[in-house]
PDB file of N, CA and C in Angstrom:
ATOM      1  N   UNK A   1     114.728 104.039  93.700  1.00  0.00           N
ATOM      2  CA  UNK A   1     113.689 103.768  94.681  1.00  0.00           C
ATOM      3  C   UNK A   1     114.324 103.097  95.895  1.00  0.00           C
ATOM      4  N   UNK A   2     113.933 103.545  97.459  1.00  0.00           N
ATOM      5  CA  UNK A   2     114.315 103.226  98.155  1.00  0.00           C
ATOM      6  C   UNK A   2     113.541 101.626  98.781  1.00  0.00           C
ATOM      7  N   UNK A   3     112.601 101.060  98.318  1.00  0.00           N
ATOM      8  CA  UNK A   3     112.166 100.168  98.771  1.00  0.00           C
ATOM      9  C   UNK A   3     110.945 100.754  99.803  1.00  0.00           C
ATOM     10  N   UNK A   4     110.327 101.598 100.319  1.00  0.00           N
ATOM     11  CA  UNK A   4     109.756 102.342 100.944  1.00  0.00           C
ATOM     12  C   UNK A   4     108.514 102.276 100.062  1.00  0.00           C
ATOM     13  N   UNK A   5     107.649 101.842 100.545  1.00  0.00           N
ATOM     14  CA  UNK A   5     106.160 101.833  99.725  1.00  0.00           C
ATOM     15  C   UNK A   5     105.500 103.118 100.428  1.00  0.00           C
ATOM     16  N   UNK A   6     104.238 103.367  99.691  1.00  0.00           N
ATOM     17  CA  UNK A   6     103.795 105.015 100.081  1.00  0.00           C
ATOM     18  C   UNK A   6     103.184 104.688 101.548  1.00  0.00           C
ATOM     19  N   UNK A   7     102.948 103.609 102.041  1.00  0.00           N
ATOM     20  CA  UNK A   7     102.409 103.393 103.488  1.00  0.00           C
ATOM     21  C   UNK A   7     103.649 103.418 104.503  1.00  0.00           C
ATOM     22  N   UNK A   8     105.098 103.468 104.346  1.00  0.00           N
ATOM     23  CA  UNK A   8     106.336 103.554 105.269  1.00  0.00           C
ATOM     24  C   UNK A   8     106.203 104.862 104.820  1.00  0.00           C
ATOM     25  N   UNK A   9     106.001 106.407 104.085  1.00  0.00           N
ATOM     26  CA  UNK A   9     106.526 107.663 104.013  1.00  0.00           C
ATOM     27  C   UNK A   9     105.872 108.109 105.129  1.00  0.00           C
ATOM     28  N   UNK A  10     107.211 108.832 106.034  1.00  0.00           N
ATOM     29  CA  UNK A  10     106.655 109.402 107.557  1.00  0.00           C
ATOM     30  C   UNK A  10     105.757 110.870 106.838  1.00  0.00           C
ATOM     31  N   UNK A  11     104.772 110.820 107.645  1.00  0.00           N
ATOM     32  CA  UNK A  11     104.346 112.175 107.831  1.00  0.00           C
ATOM     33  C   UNK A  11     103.545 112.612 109.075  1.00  0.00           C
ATOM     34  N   UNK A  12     103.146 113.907 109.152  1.00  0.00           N
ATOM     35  CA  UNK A  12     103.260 114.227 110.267  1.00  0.00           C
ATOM     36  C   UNK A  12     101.738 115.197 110.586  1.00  0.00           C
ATOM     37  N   UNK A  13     100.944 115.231 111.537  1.00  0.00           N
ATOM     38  CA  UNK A  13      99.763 115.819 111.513  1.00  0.00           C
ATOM     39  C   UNK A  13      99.800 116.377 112.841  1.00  0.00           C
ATOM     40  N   UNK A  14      98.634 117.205 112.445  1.00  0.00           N
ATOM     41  CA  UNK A  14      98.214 118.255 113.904  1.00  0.00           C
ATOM     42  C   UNK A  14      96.502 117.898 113.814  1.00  0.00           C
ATOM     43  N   UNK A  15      96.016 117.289 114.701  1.00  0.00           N
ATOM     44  CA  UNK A  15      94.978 117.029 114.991  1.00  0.00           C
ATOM     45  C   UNK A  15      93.940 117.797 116.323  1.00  0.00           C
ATOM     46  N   UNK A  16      92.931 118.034 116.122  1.00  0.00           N
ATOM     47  CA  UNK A  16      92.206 118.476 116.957  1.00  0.00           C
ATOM     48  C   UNK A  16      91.031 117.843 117.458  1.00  0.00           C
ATOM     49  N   UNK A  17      90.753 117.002 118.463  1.00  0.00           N
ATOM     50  CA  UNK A  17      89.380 116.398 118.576  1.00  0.00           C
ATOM     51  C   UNK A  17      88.384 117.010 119.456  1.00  0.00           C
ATOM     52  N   UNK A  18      87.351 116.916 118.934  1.00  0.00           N
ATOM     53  CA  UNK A  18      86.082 117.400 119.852  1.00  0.00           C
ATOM     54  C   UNK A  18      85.492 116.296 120.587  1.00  0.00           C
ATOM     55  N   UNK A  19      84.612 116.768 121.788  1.00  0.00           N
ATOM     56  CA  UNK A  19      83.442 116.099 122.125  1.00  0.00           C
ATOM     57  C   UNK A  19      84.027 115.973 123.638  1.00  0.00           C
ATOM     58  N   UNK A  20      83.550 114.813 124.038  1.00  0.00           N
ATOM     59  CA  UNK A  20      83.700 114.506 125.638  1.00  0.00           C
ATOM     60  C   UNK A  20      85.457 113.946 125.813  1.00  0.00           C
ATOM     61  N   UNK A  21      85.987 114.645 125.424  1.00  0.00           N
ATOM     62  CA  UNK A  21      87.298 114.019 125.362  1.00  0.00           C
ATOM     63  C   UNK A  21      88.381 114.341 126.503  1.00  0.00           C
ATOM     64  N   UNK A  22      87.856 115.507 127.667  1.00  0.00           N
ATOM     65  CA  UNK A  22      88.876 115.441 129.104  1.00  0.00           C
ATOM     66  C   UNK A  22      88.158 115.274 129.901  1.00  0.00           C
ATOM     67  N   UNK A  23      89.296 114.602 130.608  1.00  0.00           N
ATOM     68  CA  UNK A  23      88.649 114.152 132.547  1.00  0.00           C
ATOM     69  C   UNK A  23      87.996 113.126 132.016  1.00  0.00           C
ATOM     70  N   UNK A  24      88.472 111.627 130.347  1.00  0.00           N
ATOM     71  CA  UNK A  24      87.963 110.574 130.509  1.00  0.00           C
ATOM     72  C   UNK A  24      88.948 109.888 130.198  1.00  0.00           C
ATOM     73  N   UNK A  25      90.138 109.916 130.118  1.00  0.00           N
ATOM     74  CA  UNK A  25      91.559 109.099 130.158  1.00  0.00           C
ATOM     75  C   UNK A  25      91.643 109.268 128.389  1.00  0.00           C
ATOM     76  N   UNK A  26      91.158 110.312 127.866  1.00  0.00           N
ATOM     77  CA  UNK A  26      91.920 110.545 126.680  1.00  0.00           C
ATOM     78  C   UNK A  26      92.857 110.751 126.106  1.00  0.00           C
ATOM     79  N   UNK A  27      94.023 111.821 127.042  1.00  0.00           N
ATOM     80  CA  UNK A  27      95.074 111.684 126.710  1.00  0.00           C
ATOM     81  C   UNK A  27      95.882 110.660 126.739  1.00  0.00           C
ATOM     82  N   UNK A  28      95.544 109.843 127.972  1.00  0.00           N
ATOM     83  CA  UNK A  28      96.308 108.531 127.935  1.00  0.00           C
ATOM     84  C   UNK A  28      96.109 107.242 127.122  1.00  0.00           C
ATOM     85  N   UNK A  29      94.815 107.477 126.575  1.00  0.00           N
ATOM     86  CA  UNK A  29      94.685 106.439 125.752  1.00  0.00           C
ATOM     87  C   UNK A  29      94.975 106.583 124.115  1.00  0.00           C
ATOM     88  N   UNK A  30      95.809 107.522 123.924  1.00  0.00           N
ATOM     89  CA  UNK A  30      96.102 108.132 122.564  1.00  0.00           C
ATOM     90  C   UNK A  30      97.185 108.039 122.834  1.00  0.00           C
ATOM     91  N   UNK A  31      98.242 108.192 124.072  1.00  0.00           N
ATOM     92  CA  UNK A  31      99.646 107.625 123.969  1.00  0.00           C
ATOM     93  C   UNK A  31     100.106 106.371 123.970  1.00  0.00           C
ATOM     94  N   UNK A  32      99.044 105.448 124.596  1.00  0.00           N
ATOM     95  CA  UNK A  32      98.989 104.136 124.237  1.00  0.00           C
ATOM     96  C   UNK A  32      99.200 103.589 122.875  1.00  0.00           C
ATOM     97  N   UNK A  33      97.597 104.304 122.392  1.00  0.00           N
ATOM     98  CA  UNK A  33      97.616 104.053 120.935  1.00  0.00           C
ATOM     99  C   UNK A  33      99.217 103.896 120.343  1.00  0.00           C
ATOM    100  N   UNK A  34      99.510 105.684 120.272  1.00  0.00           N
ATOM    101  CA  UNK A  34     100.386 105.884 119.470  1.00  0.00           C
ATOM    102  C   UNK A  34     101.983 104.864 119.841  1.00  0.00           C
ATOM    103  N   UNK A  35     101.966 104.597 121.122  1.00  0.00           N
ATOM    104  CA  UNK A  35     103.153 104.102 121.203  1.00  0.00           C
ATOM    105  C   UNK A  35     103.237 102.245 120.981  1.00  0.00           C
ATOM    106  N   UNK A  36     101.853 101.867 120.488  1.00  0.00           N
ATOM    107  CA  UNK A  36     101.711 100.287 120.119  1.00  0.00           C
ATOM    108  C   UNK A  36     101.533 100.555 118.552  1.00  0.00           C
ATOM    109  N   UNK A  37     101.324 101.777 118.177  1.00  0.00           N
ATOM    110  CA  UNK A  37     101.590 101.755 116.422  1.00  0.00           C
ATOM    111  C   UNK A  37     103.261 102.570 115.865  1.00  0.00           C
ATOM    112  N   UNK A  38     103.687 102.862 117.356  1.00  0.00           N
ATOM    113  CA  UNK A  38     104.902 103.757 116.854  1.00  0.00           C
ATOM    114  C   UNK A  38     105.093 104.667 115.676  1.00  0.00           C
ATOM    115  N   UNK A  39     104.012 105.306 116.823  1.00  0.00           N
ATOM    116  CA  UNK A  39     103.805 106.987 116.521  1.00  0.00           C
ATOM    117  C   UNK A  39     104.267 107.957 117.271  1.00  0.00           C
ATOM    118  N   UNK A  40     105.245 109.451 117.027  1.00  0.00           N
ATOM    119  CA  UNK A  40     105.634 110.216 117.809  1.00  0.00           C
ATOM    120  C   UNK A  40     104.748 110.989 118.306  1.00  0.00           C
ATOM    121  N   UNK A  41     105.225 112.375 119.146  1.00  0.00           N
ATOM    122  CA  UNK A  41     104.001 112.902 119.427  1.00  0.00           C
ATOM    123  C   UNK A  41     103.624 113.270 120.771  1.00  0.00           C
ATOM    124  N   UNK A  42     103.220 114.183 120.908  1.00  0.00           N
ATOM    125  CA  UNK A  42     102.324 114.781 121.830  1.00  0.00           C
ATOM    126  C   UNK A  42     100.490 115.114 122.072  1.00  0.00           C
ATOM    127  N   UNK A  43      99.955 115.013 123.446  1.00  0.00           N
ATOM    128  CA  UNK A  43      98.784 115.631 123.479  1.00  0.00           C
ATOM    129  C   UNK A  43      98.536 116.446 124.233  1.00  0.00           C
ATOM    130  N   UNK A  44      97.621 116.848 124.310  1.00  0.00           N
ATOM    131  CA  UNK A  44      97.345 118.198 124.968  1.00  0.00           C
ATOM    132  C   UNK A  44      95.681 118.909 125.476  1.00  0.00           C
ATOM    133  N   UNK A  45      95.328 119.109 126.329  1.00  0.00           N
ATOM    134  CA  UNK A  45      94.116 119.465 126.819  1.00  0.00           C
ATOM    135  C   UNK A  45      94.000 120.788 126.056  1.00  0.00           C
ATOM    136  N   UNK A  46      92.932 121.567 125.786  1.00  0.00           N
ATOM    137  CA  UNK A  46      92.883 122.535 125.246  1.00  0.00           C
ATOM    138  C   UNK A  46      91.994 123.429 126.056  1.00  0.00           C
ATOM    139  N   UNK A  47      92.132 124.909 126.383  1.00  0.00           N
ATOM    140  CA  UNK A  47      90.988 125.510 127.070  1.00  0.00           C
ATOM    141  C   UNK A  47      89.050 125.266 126.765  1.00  0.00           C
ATOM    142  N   UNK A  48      88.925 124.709 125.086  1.00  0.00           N
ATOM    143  CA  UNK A  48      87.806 124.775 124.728  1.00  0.00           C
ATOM    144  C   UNK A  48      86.985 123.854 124.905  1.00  0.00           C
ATOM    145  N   UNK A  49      87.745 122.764 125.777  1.00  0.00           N
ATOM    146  CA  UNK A  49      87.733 120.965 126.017  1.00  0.00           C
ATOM    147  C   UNK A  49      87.791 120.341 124.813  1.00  0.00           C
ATOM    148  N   UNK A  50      88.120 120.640 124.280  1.00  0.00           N
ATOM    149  CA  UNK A  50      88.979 120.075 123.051  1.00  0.00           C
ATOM    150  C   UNK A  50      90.503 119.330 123.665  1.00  0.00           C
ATOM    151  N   UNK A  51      90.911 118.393 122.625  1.00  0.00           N
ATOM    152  CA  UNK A  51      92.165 117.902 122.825  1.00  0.00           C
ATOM    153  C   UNK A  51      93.538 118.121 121.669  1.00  0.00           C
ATOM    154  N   UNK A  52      94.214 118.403 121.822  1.00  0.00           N
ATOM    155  CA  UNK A  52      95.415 118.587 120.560  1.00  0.00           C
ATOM    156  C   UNK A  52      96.329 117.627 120.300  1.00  0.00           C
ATOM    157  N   UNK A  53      96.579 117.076 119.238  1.00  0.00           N
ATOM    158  CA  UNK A  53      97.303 116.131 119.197  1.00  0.00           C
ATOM    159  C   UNK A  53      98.538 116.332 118.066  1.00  0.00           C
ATOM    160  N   UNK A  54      99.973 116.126 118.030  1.00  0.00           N
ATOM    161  CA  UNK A  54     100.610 116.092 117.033  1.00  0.00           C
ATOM    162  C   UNK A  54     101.455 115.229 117.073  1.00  0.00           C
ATOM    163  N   UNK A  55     101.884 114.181 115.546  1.00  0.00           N
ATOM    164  CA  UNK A  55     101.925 113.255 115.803  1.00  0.00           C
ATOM    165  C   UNK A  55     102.464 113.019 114.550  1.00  0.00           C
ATOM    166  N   UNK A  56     103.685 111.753 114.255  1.00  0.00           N
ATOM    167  CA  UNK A  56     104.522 111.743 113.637  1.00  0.00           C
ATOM    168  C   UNK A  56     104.856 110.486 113.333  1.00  0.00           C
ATOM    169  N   UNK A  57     104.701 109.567 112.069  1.00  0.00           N
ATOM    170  CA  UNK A  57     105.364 108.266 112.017  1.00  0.00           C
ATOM    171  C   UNK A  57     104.460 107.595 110.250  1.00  0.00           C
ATOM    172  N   UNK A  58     105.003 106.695 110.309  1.00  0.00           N
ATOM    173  CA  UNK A  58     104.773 106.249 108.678  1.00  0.00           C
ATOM    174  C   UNK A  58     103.187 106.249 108.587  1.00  0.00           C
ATOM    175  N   UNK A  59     102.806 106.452 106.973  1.00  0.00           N
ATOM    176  CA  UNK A  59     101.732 106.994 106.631  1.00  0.00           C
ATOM    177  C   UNK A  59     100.608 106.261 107.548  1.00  0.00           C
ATOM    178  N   UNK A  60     100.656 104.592 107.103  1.00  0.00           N
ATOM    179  CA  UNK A  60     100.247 103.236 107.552  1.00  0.00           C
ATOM    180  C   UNK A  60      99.374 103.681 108.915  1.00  0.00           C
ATOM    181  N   UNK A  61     100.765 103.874 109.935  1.00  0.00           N
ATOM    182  CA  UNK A  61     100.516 104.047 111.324  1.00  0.00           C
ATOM    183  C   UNK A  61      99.629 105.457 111.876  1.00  0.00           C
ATOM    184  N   UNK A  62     100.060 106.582 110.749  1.00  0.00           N
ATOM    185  CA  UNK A  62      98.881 107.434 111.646  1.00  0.00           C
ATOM    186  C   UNK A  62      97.896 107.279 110.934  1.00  0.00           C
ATOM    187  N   UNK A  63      97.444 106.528 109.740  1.00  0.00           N
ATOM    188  CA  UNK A  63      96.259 106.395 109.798  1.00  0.00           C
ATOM    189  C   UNK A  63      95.484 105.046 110.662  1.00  0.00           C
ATOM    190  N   UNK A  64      95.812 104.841 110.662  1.00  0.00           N
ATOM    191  CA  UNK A  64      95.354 103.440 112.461  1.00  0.00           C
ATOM    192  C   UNK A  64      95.362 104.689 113.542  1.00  0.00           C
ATOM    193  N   UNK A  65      96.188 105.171 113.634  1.00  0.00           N
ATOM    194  CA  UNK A  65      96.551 106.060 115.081  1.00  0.00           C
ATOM    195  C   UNK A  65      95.170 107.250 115.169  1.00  0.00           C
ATOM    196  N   UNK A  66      94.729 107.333 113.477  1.00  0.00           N
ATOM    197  CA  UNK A  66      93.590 108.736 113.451  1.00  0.00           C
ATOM    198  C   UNK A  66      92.195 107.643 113.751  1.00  0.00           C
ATOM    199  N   UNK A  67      92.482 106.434 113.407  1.00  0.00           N
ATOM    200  CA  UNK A  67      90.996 105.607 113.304  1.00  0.00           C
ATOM    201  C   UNK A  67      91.265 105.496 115.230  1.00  0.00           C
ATOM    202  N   UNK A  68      91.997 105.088 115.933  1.00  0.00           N
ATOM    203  CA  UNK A  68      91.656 104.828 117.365  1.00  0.00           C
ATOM    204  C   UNK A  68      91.714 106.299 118.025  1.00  0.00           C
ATOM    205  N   UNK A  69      92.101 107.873 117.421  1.00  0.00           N
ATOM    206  CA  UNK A  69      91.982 108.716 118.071  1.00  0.00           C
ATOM    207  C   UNK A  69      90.064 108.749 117.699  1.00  0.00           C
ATOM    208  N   UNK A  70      88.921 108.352 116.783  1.00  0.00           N
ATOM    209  CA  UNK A  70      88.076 108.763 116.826  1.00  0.00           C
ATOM    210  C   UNK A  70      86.910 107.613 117.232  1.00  0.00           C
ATOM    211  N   UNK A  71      88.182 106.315 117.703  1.00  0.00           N
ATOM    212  CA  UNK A  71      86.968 105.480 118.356  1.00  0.00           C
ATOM    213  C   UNK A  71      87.145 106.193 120.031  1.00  0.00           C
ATOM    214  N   UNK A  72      88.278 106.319 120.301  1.00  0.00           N
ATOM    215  CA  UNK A  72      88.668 107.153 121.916  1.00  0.00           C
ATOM    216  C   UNK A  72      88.389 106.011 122.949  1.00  0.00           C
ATOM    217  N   UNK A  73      88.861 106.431 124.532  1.00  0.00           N
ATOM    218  CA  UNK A  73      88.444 105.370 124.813  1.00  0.00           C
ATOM    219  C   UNK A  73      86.990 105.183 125.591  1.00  0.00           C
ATOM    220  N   UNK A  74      86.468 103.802 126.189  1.00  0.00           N
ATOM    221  CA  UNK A  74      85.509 103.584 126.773  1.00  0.00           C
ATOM    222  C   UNK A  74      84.178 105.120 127.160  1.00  0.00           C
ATOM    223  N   UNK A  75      84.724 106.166 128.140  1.00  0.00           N
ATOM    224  CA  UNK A  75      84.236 106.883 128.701  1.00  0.00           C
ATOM    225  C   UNK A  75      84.032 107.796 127.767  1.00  0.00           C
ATOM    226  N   UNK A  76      84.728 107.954 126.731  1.00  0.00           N
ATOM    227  CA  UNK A  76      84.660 109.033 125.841  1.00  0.00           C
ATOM    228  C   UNK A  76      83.823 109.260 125.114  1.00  0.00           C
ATOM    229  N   UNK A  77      83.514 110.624 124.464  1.00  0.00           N
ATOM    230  CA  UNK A  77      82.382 110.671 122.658  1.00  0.00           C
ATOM    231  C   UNK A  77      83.047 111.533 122.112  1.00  0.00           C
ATOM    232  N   UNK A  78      83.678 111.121 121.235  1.00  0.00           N
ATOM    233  CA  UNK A  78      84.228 111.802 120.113  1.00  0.00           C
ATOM    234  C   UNK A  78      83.252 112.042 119.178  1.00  0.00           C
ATOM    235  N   UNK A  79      82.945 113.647 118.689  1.00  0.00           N
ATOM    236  CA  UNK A  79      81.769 113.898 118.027  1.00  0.00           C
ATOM    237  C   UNK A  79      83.056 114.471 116.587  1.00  0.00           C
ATOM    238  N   UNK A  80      84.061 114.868 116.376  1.00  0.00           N
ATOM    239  CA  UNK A  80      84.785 115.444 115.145  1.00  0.00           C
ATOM    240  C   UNK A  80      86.391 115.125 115.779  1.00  0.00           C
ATOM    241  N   UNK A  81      86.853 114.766 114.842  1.00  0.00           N
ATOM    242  CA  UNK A  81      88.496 115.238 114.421  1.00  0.00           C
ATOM    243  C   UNK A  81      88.826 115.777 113.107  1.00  0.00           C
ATOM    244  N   UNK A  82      89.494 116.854 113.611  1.00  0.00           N
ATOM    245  CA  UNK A  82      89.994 117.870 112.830  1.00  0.00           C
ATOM    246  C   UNK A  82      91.706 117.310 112.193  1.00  0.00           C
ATOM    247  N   UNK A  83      91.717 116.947 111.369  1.00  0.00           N
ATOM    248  CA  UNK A  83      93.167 116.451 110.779  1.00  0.00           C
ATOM    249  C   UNK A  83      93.700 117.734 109.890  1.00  0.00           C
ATOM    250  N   UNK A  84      94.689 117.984 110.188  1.00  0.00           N
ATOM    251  CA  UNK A  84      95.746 119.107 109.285  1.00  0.00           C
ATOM    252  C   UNK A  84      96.755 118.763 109.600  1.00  0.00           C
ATOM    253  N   UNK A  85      97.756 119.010 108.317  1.00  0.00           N
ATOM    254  CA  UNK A  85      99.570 119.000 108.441  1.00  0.00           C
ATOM    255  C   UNK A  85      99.994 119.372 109.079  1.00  0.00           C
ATOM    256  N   UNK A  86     100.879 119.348 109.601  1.00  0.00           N
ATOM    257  CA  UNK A  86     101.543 119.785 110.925  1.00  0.00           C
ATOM    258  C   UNK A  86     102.765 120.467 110.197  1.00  0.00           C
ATOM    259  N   UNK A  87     102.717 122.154 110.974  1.00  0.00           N
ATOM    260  CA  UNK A  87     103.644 122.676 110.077  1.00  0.00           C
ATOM    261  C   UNK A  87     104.695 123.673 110.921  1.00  0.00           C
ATOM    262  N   UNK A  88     104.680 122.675 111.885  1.00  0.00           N
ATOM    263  CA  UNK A  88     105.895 123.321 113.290  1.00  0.00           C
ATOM    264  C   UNK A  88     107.057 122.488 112.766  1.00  0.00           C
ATOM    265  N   UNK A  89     107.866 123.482 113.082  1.00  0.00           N
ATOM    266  CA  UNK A  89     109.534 123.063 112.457  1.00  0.00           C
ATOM    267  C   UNK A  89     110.118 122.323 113.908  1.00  0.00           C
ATOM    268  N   UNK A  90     109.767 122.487 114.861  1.00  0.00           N
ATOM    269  CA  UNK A  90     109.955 121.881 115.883  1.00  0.00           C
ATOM    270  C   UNK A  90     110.082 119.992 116.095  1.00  0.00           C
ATOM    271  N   UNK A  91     110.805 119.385 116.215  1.00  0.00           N
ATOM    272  CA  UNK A  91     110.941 118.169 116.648  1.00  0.00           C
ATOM    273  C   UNK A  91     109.877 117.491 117.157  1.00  0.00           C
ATOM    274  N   UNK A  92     109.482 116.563 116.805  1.00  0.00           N
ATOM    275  CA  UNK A  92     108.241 115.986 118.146  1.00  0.00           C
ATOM    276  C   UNK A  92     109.297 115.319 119.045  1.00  0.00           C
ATOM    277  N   UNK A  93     108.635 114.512 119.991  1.00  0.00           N
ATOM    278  CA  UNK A  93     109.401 114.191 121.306  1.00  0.00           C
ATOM    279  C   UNK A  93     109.346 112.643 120.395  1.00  0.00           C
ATOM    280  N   UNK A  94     110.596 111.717 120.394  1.00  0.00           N
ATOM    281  CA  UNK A  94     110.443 110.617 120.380  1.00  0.00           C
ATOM    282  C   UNK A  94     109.266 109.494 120.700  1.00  0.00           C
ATOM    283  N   UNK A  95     109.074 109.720 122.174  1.00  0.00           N
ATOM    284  CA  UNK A  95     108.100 108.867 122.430  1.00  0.00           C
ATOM    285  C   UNK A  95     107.232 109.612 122.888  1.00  0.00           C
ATOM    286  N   UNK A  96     105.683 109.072 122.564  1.00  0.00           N
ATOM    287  CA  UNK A  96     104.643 109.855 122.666  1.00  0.00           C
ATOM    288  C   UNK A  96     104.566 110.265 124.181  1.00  0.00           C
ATOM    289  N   UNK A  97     104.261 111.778 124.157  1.00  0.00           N
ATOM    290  CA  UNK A  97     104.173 112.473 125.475  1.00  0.00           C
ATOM    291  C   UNK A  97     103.062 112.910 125.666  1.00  0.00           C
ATOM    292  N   UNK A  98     102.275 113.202 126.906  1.00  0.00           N
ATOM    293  CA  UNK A  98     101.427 113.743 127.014  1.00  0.00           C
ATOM    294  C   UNK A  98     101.691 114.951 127.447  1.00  0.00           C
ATOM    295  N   UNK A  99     101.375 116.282 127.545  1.00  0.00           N
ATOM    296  CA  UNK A  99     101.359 117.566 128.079  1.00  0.00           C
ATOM    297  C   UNK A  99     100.145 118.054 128.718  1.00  0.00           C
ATOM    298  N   UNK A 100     100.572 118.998 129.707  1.00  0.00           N
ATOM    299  CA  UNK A 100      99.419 119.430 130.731  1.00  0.00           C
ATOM    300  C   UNK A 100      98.493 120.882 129.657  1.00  0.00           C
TER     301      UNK A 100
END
């Protein structure tokens, strides 16, 4: 045993949120989040006004990181998040990025 309790095992999700979530500082307030719980990761506007999120760091932290993606911030209404594994072989970016 490495000393690693099941709340330090990184894992990694692809999230989708609904509701009033662009054009109210959502993306930026999810890189906040993620980068005061040190979480990796990207977000992303979606054509459907939906937002995309994927996101990477010990168990602990994305679950804090999924509880402030569905409080959102001030301007926002988050009506659903969609949580699934994230199953891109691709790297996330170190520090949380936002994308256009």
């Amino acid at each position: 045993m490495d000393g690693v309790g099941e709340s330090g095992a990184r894992i990694e999700v692809r999230v989708t949120v609904h509701g009033r979530v662009q054009g109210v500082g959502y993306r930026w307030y999810a890189r906040e989040a993620a980068r005061t719980l040190g979480v990796d990761g990207w977000a992303s506007n979606l054509p459907d006004g939906s937002v995309l999120v994927e996101a990477g760091g010990a168990a602990a932290a994305i679950e804090a990181f999924l509880d402030a993606l569905r409080a959102g911030p001030p301007h926002a209404s988050v009506t659903e998040v969609r949580r699934h594994p994230r199953s891109s072989g691709s790297p996330l970016p170190a520090r949380f990025t936002i994308l256009h």
